[in-house]
Protein backbone atom coordinates (compact mmCIF):
# COMPACT_ATOMS: atom_id res chain seq x y z
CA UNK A 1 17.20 -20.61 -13.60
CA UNK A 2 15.51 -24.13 -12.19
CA UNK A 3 16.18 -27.65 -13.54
CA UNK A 4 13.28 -28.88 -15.40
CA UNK A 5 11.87 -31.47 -12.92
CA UNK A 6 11.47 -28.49 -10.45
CA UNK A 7 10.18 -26.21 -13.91
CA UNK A 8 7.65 -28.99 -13.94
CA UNK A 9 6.31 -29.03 -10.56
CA UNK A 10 5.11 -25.13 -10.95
CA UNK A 11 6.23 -22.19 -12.69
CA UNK A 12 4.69 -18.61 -13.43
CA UNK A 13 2.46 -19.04 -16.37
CA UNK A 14 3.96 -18.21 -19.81
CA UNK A 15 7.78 -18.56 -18.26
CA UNK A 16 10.61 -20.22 -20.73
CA UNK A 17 12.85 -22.56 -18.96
CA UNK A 18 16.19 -21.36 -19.56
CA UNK A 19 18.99 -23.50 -16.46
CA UNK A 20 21.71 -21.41 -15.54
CA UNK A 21 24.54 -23.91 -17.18
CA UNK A 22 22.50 -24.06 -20.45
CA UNK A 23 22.23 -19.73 -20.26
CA UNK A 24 26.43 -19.63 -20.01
CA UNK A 25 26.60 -22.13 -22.66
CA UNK A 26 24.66 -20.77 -24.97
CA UNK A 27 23.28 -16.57 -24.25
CA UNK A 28 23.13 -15.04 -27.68
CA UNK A 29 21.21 -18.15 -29.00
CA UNK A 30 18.60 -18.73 -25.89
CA UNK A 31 18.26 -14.81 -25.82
CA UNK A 32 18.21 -13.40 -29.26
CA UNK A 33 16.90 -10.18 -30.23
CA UNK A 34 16.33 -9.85 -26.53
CA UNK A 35 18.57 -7.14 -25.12
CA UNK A 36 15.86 -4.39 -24.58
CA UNK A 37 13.25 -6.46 -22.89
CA UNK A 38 12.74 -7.13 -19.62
CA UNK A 39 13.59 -10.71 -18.38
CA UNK A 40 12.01 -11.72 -15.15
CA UNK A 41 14.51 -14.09 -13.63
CA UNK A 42 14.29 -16.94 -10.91
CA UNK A 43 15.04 -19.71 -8.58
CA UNK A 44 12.93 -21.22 -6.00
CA UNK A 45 13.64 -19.15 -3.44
CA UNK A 46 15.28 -15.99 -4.81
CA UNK A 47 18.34 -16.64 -3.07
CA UNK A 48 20.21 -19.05 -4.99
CA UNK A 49 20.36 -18.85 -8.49
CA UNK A 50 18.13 -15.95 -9.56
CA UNK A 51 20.93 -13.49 -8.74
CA UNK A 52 23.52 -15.23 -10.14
CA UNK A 53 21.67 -15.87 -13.93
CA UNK A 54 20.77 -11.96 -13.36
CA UNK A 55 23.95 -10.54 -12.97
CA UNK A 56 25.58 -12.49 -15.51
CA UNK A 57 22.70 -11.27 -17.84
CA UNK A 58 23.22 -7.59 -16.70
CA UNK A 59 27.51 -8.36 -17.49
CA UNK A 60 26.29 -9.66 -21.14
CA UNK A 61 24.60 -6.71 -21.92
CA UNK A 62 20.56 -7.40 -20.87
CA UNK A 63 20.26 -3.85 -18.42
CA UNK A 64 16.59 -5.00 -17.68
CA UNK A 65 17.36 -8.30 -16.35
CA UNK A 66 15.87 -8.67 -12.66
CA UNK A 67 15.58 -11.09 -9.89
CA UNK A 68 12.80 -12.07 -8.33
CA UNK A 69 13.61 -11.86 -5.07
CA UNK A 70 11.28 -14.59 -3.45
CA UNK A 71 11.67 -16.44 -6.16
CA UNK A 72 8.69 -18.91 -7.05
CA UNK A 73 8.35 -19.93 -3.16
CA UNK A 74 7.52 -16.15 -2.65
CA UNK A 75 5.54 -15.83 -5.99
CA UNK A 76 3.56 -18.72 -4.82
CA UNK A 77 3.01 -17.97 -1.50
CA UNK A 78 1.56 -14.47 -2.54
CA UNK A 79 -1.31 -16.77 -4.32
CA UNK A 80 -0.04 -15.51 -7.72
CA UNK A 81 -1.09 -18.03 -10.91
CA UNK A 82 1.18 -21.42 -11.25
CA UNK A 83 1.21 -23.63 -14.10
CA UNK A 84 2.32 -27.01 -13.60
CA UNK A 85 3.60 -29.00 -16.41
C-alpha cells in the first residue's frame, strides 16, 4: 500500500508493490486468481493505509486479506529481513 520511492527504501523480501489508488483502479487485474490466498498487507506504520487497502480487499471478495498492524516500521524494528531496492 506504499508509493514506490518509500517501496524502494525497504520492504519485506519477496513483497509486490501494489499503491492503494493503483489496487481501486485496477483489483481483478493486479490480483488475479488470487481470492483464496493470503495477502499480507501494509503501510509504514500500520496505521494509515494498511487497513484501508485491507478492508477494501475483504469488501471485493479476498477473506484472507490482513493488515499488518506495525506495518514495515514495526516489521523492521522486530529485526525481521528488509530488502532495499
Amino acid at each position: 500500500m506504499r508509493e514506490k520511492d518509500q517501496f524502494n527504501v525497504r520492504h519485506i523480501p519477496g513483497a509486490i508493490l501494489i499503491p492503494l489508488d493503483e489496487l481501486r483502479a485496477r483489483i481483478p487485474a493486479v490480483l488475479e486468481g488470487a481470492k483464496a490466498m493470503t495477502i499480507l498487507i501494509y503501510c509504514g506504520d500500520g496505521v494509515t493505509h494498511g487497513p484501508e487497502g485491507t478492508e477494501f480487499l475483504n469488501n471485493a471478495g479476498y477473506a484472507n486479506a490482513v493488515n499488518l498492524k506495525p506495518g514495515i516500521e514495526g516489521w523492521a524494528g522486530a529485526g525481521y529481513p528488509i530488502a532495499k531496492g
